[in-house]
C-alpha atoms as a PDB file:
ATOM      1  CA  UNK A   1       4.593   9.864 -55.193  1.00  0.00           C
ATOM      2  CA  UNK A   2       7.469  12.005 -54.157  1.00  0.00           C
ATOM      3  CA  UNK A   3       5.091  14.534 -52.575  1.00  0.00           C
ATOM      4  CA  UNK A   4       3.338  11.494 -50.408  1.00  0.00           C
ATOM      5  CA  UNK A   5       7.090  10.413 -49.228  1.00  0.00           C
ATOM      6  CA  UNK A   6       7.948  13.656 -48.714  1.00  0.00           C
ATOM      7  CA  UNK A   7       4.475  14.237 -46.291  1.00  0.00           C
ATOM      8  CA  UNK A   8       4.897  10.644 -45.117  1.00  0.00           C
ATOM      9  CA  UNK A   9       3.924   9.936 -41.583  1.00  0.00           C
ATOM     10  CA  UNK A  10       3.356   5.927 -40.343  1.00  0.00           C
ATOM     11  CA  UNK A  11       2.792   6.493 -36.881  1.00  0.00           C
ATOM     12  CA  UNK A  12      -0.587   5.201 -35.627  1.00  0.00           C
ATOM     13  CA  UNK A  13      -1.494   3.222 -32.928  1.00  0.00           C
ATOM     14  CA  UNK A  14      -0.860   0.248 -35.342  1.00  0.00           C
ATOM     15  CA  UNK A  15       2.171   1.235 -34.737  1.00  0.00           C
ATOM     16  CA  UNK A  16       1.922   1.039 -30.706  1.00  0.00           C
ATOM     17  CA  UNK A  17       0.547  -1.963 -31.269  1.00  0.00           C
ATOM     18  CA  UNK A  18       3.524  -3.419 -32.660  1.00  0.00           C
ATOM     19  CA  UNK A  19       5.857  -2.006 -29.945  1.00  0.00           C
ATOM     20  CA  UNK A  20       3.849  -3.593 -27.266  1.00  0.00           C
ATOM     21  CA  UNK A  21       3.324  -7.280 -29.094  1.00  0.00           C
ATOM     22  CA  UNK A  22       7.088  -7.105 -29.366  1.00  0.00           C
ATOM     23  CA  UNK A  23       8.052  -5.986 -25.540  1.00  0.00           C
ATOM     24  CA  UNK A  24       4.912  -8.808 -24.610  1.00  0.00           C
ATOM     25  CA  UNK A  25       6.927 -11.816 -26.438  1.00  0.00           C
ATOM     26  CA  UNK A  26      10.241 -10.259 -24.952  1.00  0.00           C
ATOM     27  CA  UNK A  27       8.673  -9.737 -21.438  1.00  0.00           C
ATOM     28  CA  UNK A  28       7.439 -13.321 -21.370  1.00  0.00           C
ATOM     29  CA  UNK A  29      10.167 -15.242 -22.424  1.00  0.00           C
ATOM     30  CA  UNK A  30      12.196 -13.040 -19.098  1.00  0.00           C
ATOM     31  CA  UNK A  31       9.451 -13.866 -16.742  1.00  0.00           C
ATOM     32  CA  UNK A  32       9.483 -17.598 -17.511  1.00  0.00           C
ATOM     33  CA  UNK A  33      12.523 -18.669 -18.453  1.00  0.00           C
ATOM     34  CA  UNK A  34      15.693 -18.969 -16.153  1.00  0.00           C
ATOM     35  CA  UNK A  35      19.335 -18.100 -16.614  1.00  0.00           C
ATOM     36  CA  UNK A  36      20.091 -21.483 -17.261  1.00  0.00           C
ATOM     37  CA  UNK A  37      17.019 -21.560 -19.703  1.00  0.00           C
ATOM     38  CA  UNK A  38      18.130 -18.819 -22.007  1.00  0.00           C
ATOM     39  CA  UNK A  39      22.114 -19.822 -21.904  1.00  0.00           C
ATOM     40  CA  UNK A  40      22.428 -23.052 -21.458  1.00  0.00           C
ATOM     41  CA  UNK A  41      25.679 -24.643 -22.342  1.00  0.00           C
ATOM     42  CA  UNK A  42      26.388 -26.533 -25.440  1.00  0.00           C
ATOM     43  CA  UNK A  43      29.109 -29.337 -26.337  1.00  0.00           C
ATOM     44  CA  UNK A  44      30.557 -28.862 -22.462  1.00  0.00           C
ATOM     45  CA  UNK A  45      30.828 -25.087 -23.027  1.00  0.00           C
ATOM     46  CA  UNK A  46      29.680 -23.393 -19.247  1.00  0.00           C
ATOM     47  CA  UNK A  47      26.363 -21.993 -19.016  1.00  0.00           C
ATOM     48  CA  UNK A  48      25.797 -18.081 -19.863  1.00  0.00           C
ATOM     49  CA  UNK A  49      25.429 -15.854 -22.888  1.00  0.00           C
ATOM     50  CA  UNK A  50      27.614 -15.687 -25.857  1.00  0.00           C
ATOM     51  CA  UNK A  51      29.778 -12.632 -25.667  1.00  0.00           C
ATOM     52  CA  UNK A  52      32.108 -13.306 -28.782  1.00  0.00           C
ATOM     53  CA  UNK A  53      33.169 -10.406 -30.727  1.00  0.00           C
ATOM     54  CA  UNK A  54      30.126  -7.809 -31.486  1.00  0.00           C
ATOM     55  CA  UNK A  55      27.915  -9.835 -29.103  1.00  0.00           C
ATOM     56  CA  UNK A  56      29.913  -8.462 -26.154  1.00  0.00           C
ATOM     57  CA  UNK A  57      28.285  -5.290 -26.555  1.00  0.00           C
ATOM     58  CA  UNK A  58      25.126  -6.760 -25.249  1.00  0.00           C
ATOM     59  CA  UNK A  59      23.573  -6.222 -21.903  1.00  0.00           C
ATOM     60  CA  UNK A  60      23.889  -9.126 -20.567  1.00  0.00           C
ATOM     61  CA  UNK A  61      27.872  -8.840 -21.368  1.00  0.00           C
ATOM     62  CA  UNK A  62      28.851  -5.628 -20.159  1.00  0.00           C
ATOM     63  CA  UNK A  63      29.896  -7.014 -16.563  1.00  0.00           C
ATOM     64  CA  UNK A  64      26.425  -6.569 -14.723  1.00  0.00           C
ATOM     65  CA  UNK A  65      25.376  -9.470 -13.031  1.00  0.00           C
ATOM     66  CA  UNK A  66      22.607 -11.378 -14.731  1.00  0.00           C
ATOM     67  CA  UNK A  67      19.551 -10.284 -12.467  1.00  0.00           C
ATOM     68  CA  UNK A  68      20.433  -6.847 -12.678  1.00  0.00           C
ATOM     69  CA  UNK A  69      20.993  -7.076 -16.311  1.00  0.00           C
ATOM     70  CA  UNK A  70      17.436  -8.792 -17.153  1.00  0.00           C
ATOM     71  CA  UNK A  71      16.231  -6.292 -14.640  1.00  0.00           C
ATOM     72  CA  UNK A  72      17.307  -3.500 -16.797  1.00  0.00           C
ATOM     73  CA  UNK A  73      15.753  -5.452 -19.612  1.00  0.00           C
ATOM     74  CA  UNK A  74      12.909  -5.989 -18.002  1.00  0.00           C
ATOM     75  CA  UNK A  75      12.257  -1.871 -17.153  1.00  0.00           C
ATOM     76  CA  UNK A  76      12.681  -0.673 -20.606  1.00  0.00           C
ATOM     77  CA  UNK A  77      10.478  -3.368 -22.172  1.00  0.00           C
ATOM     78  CA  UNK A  78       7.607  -2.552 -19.582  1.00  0.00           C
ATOM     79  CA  UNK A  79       8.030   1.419 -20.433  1.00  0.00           C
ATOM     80  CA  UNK A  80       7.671   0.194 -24.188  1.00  0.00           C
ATOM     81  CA  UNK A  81       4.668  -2.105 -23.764  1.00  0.00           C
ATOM     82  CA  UNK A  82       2.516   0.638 -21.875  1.00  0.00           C
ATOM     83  CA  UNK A  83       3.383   2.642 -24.988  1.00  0.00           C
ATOM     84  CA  UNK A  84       5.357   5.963 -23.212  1.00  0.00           C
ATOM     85  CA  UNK A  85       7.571   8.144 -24.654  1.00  0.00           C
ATOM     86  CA  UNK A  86       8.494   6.318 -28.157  1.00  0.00           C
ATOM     87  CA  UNK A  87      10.783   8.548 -29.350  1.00  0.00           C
ATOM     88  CA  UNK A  88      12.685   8.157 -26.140  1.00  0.00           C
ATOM     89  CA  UNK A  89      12.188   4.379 -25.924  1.00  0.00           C
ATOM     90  CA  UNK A  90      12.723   3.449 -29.265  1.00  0.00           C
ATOM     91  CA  UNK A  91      16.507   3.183 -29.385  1.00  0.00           C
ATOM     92  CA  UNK A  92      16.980   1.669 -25.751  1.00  0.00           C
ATOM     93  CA  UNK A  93      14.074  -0.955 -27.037  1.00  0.00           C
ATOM     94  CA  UNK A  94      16.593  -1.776 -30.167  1.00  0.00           C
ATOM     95  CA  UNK A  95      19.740  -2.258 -27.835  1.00  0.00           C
ATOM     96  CA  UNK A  96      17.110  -4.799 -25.354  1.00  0.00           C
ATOM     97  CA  UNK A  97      16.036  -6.773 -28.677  1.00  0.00           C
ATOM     98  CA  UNK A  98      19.538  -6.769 -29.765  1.00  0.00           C
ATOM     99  CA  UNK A  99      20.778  -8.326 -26.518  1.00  0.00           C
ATOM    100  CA  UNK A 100      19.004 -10.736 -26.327  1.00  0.00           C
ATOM    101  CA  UNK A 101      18.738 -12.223 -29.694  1.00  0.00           C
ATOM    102  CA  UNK A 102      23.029 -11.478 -29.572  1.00  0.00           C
ATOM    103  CA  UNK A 103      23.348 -13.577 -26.070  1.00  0.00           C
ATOM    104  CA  UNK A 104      20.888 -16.269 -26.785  1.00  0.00           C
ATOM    105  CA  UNK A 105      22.064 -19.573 -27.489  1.00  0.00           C
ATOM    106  CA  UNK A 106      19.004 -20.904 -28.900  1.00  0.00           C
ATOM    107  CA  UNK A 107      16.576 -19.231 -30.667  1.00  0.00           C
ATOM    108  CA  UNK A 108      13.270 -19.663 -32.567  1.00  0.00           C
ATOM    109  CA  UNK A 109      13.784 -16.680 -34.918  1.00  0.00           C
ATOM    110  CA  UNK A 110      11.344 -14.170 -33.113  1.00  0.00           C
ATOM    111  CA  UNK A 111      14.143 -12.391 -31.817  1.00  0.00           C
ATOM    112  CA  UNK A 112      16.143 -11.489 -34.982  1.00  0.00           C
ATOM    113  CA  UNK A 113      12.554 -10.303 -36.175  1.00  0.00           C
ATOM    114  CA  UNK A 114      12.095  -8.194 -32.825  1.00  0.00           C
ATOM    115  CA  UNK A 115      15.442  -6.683 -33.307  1.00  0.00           C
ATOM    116  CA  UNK A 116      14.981  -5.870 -37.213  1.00  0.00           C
ATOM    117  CA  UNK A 117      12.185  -3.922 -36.368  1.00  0.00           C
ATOM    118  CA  UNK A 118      12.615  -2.375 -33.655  1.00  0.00           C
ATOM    119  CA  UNK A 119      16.227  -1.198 -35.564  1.00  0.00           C
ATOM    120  CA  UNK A 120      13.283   0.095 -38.240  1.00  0.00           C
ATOM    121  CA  UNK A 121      11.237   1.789 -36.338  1.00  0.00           C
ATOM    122  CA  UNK A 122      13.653   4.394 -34.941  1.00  0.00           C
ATOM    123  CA  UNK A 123      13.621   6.778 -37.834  1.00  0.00           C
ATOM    124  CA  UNK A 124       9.823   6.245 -37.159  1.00  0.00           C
ATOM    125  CA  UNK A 125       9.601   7.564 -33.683  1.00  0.00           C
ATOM    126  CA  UNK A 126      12.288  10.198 -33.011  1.00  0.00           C
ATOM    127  CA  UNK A 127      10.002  12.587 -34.832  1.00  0.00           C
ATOM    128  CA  UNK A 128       7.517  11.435 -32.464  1.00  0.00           C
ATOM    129  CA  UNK A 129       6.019  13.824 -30.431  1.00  0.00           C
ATOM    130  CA  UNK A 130       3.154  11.609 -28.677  1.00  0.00           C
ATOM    131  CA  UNK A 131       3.196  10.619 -24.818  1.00  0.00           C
ATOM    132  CA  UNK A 132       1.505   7.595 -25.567  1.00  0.00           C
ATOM    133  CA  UNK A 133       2.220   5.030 -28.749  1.00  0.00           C
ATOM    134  CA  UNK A 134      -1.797   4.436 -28.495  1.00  0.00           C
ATOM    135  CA  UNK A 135      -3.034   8.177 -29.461  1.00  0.00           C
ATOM    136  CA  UNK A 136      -3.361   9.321 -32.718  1.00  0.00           C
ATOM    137  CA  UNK A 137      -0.928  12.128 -33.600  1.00  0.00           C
ATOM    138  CA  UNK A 138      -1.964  15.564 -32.671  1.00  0.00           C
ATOM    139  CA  UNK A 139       0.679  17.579 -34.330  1.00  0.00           C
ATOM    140  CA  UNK A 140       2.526  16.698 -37.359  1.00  0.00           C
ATOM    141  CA  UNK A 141       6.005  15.074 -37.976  1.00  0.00           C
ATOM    142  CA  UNK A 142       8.871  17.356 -38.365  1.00  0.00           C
ATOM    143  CA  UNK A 143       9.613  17.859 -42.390  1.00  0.00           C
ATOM    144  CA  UNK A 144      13.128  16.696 -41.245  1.00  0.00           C
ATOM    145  CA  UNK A 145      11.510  13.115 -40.654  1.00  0.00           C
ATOM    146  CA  UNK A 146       9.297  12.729 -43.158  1.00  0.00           C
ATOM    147  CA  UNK A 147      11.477  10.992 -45.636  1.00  0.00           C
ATOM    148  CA  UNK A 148      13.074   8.549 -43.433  1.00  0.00           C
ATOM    149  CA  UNK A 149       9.835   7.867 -41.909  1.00  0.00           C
ATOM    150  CA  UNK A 150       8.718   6.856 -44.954  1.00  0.00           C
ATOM    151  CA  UNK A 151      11.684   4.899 -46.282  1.00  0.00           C
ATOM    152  CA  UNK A 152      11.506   2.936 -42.820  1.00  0.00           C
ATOM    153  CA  UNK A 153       8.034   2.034 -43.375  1.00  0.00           C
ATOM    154  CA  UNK A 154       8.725   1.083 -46.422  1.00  0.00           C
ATOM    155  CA  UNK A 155      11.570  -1.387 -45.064  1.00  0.00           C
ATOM    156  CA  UNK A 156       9.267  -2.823 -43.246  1.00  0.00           C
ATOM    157  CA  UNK A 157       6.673  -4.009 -45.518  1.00  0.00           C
ATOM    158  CA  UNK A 158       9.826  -5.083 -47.761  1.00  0.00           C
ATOM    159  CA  UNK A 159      10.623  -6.992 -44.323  1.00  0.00           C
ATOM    160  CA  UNK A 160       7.401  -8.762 -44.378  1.00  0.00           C
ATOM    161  CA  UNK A 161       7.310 -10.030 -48.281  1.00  0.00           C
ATOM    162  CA  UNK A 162      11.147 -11.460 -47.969  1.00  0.00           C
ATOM    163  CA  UNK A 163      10.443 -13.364 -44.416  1.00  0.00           C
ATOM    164  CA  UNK A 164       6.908 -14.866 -45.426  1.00  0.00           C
ATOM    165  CA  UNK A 165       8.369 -14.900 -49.190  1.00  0.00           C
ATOM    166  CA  UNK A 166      11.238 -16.845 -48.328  1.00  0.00           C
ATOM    167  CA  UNK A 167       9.415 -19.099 -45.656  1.00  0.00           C
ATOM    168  CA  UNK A 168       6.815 -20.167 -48.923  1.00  0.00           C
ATOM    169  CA  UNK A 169       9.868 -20.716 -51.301  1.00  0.00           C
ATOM    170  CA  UNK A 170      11.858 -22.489 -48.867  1.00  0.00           C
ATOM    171  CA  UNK A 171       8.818 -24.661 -47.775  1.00  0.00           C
ATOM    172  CA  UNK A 172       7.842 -25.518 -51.830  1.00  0.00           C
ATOM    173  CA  UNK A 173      11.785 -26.728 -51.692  1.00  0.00           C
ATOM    174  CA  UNK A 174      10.625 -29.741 -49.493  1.00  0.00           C
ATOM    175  CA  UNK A 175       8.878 -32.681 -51.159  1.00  0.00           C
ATOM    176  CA  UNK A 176       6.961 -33.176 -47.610  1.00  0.00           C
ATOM    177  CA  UNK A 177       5.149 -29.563 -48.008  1.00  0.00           C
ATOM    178  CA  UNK A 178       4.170 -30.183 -51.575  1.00  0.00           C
ATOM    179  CA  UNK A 179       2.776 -33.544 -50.579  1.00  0.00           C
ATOM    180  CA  UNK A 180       0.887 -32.524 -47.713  1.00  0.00           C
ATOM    181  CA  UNK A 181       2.589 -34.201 -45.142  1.00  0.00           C
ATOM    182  CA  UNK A 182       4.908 -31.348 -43.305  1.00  0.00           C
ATOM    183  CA  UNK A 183       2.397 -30.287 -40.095  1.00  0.00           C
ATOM    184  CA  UNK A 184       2.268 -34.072 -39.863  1.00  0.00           C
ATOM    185  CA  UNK A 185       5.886 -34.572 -38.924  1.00  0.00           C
ATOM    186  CA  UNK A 186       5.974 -30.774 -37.196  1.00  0.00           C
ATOM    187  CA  UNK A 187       3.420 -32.395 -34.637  1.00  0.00           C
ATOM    188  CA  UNK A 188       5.586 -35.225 -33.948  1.00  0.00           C
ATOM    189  CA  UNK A 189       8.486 -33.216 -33.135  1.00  0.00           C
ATOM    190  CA  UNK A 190      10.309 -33.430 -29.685  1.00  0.00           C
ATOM    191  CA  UNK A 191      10.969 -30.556 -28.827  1.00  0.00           C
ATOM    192  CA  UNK A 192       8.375 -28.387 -30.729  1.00  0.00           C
ATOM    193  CA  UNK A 193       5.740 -30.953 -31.647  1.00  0.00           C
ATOM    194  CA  UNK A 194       2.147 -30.985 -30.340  1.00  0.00           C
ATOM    195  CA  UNK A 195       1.051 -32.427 -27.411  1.00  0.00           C
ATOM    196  CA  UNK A 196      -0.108 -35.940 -27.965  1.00  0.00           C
ATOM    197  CA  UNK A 197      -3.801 -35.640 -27.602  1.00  0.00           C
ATOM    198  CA  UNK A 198      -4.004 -32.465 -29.830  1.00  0.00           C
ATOM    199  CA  UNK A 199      -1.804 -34.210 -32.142  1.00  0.00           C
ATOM    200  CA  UNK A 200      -4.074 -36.893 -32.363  1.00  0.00           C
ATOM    201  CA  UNK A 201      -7.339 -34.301 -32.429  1.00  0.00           C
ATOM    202  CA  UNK A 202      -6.124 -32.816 -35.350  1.00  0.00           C
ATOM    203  CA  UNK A 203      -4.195 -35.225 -37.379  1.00  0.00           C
ATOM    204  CA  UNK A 204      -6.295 -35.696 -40.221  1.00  0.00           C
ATOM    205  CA  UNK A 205      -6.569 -32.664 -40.554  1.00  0.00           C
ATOM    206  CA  UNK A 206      -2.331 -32.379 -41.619  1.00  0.00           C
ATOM    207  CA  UNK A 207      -3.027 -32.184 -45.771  1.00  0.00           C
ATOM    208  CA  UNK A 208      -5.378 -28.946 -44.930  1.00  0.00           C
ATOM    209  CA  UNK A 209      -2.865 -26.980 -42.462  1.00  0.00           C
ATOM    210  CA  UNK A 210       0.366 -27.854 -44.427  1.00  0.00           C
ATOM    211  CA  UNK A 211      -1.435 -26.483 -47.543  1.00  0.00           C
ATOM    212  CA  UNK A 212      -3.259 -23.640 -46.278  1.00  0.00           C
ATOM    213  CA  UNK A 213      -0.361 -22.360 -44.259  1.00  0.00           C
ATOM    214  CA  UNK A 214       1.664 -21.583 -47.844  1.00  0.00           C
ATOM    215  CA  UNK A 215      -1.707 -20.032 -48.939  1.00  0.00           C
ATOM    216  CA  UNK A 216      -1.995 -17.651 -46.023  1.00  0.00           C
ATOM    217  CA  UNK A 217       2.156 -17.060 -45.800  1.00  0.00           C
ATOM    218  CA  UNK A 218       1.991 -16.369 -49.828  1.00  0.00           C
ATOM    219  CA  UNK A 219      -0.817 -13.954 -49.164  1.00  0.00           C
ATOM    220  CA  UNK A 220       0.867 -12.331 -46.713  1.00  0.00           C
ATOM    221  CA  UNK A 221       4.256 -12.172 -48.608  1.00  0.00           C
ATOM    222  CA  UNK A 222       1.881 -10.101 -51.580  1.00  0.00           C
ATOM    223  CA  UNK A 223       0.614  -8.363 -49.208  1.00  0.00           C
ATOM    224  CA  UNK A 224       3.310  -6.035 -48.453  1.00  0.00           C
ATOM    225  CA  UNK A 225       3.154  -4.431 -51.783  1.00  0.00           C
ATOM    226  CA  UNK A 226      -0.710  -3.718 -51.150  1.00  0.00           C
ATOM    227  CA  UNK A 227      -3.139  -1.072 -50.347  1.00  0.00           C
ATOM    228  CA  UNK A 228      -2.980  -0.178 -46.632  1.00  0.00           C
ATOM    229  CA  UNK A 229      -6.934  -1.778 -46.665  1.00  0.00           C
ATOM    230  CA  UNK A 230      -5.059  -5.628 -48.139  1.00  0.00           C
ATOM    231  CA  UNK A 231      -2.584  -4.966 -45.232  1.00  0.00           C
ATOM    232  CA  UNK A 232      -4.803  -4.533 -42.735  1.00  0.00           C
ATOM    233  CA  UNK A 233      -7.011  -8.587 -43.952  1.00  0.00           C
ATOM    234  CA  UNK A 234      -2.981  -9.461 -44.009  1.00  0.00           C
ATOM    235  CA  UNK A 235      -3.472  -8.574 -40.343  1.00  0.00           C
ATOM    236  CA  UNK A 236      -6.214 -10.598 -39.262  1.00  0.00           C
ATOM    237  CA  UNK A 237      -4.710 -13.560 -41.681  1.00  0.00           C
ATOM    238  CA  UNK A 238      -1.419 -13.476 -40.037  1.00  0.00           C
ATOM    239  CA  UNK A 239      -3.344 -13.561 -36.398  1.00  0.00           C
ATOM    240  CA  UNK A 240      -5.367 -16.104 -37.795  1.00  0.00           C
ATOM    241  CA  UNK A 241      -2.267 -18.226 -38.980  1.00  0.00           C
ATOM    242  CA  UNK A 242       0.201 -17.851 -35.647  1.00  0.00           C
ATOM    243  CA  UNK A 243      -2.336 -18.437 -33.502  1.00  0.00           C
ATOM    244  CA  UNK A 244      -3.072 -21.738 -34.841  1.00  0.00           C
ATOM    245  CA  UNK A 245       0.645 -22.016 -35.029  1.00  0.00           C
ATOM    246  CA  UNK A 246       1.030 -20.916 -30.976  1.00  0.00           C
ATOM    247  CA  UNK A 247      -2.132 -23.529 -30.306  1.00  0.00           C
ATOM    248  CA  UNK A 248      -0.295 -26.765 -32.543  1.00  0.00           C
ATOM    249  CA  UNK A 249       3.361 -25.642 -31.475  1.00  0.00           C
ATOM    250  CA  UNK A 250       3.099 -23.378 -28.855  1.00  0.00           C
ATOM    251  CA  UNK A 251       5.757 -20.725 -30.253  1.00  0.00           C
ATOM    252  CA  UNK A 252       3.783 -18.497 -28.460  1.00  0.00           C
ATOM    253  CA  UNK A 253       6.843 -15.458 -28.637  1.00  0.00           C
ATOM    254  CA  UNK A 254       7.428 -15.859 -32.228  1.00  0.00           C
ATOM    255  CA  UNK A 255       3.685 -16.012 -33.337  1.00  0.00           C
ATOM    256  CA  UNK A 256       3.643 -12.423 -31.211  1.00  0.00           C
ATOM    257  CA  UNK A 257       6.412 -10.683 -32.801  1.00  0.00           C
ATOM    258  CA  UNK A 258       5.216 -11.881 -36.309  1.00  0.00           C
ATOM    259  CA  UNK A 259       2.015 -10.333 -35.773  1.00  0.00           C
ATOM    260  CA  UNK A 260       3.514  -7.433 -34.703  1.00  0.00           C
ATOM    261  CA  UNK A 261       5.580  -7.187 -37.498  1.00  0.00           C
ATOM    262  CA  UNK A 262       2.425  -7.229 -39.803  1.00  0.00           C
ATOM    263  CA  UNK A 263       0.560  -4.609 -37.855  1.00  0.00           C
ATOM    264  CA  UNK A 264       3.554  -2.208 -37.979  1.00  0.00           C
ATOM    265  CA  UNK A 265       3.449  -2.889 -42.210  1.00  0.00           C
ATOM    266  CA  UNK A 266      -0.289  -1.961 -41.822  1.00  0.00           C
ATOM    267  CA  UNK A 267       0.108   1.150 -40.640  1.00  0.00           C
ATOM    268  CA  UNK A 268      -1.400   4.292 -42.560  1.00  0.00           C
ATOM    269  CA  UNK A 269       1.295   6.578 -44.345  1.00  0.00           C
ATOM    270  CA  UNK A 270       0.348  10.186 -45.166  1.00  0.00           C
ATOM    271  CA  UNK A 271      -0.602  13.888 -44.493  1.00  0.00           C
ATOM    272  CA  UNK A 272      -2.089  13.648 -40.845  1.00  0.00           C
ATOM    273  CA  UNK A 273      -4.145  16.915 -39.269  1.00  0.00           C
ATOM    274  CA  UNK A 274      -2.443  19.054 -37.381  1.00  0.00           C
ATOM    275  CA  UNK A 275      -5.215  19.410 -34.677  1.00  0.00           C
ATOM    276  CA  UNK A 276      -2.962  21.649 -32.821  1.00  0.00           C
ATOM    277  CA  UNK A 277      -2.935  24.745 -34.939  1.00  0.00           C
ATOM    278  CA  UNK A 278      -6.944  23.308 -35.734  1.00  0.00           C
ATOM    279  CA  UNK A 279      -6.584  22.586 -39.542  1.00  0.00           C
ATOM    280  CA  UNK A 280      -7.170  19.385 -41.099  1.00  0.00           C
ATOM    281  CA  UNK A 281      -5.706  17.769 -44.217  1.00  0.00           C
ATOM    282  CA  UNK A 282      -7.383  14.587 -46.200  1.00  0.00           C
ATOM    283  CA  UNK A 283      -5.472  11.718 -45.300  1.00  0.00           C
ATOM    284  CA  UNK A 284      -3.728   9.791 -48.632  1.00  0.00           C
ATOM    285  CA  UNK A 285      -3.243   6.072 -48.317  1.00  0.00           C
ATOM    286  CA  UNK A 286      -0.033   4.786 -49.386  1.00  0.00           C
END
């Protein structure tokens, strides 16, 4: 074990992937949402971002105006979707996510997710060499970054099991989710319900989705402590589940970032070939 950790490298496209589902959910909620959309005021306070204590280190409290601040938002998030540079990207990406889930008033929790990992992925990719998050690595990781590549990874998978392992124990708390009836009431929410005729299209079917969403967020909370191949069905059962969720509730941002989160925990840690120097080394799972 201390020989895989100590040979550890996580990045993979997976990996890009992530980055780009991440800078996609940031990117959209900028392009479609106004000033007065992302800091509206609350109890008569004036509209704007909240820049109290160690949220006035955010962009959008350092003095620029607020166009050229989401413009500066906007640059490094593109640069991080198309997947260049990472290692120079990565920590500008963290201070974006941290911005904005800092300055926002409201939020629907896809932000502090974004900013977790994109805080986790930096030991990641400063040891990365690649131009582009979506190749495979030719050359391998610096010994210097092994380890923390590896213990980064590994906070990330722990990252997974305590968000979808608190979301199932917090869930089994509530008399409505052990009875069936939670999507019920989530449809007929005002602000984040379903629209009526949806509602209505899928009503009876509120026993089955309240149920089966704790048995796909329980399998994905196990999942973390898995075989890369479990990680990888956590994957397509996370898609599977926050799409449905973006369809019902249309948290489109937050259903991005969480499956971003779980392709980033799927990625493949382990001895990678140097193609460079043309040797090759069998790959270990982790």
């Amino acid at each position: 074990m201390l020989n895989r950790l100590l040979a550890a490298d996580p990045r993979s496209p997976l990996l890009g992937a992530a980055r780009t589902l991440v800078a996609a959910a940031q990117l959209l909620t900028l392009a479609f949402t106004s000033d007065t959309g992302l800091f509206p005021g609350l109890d008569g306070a004036p509209d704007g971002p909240q820049c109290t204590g160690l949220r006035g280190t955010s962009l959008w409290c350092l003095g620029f105006n607020p166009s050229v601040a989401r413009w500066i938002a906007i640059a490094v998030l593109v640069a991080v979707a198309v997947g260049y540079r990472p290692r120079w990207t990565c920590v500008p990406h963290w201070y974006v996510a941290f911005s904005f889930s800092a300055a926002l008033i409201a939020s629907n929790g896809g932000e502090h997710i974004s900013k977790i990992l994109a805080l986790l992925l930096i030991p990641v990719l400063l040891g990365d060499d690649r131009r582009w998050h979506w190749t495979s690595p030719a050359t391998r990781m610096p010994p210097r970054w092994h380890g923390a590549a590896a213990a980064a990874h590994l906070a990330i998978r722990i990252q997974v099991a305590v968000v979808y392992g608190e979301a199932v124990w917090f869930k089994l708390r509530e008399p409505e989710w052990r009875t069936g009836e939670a999507m019920h009431y989530a449809m007929q929410d005002a602000y984040f319900g379903a629209r009526p005729a949806l509602a209505g299209l899928v009503n009876g079917l509120g026993p089955l989705m309240t149920w089966g969403t704790l048995v796909f967020e329980a399998f994905l909370a196990v999942s973390a402590f898995c075989v890369v191949r479990v990680r990888r069905w956590a994957v397509l059962a996370g898609a599977a589940l926050h799409v449905g969720i973006m369809v019902v509730l249309g948290l489109i941002g937050f259903g991005l970032v969480m499956v971003a989160l779980l392709l980033a925990s799927a990625s493949r840690t382990g001895v990678r070939p140097d193609r460079s120097a043309g040797r090759s080394q069998v790959t270990s799972l982790a």
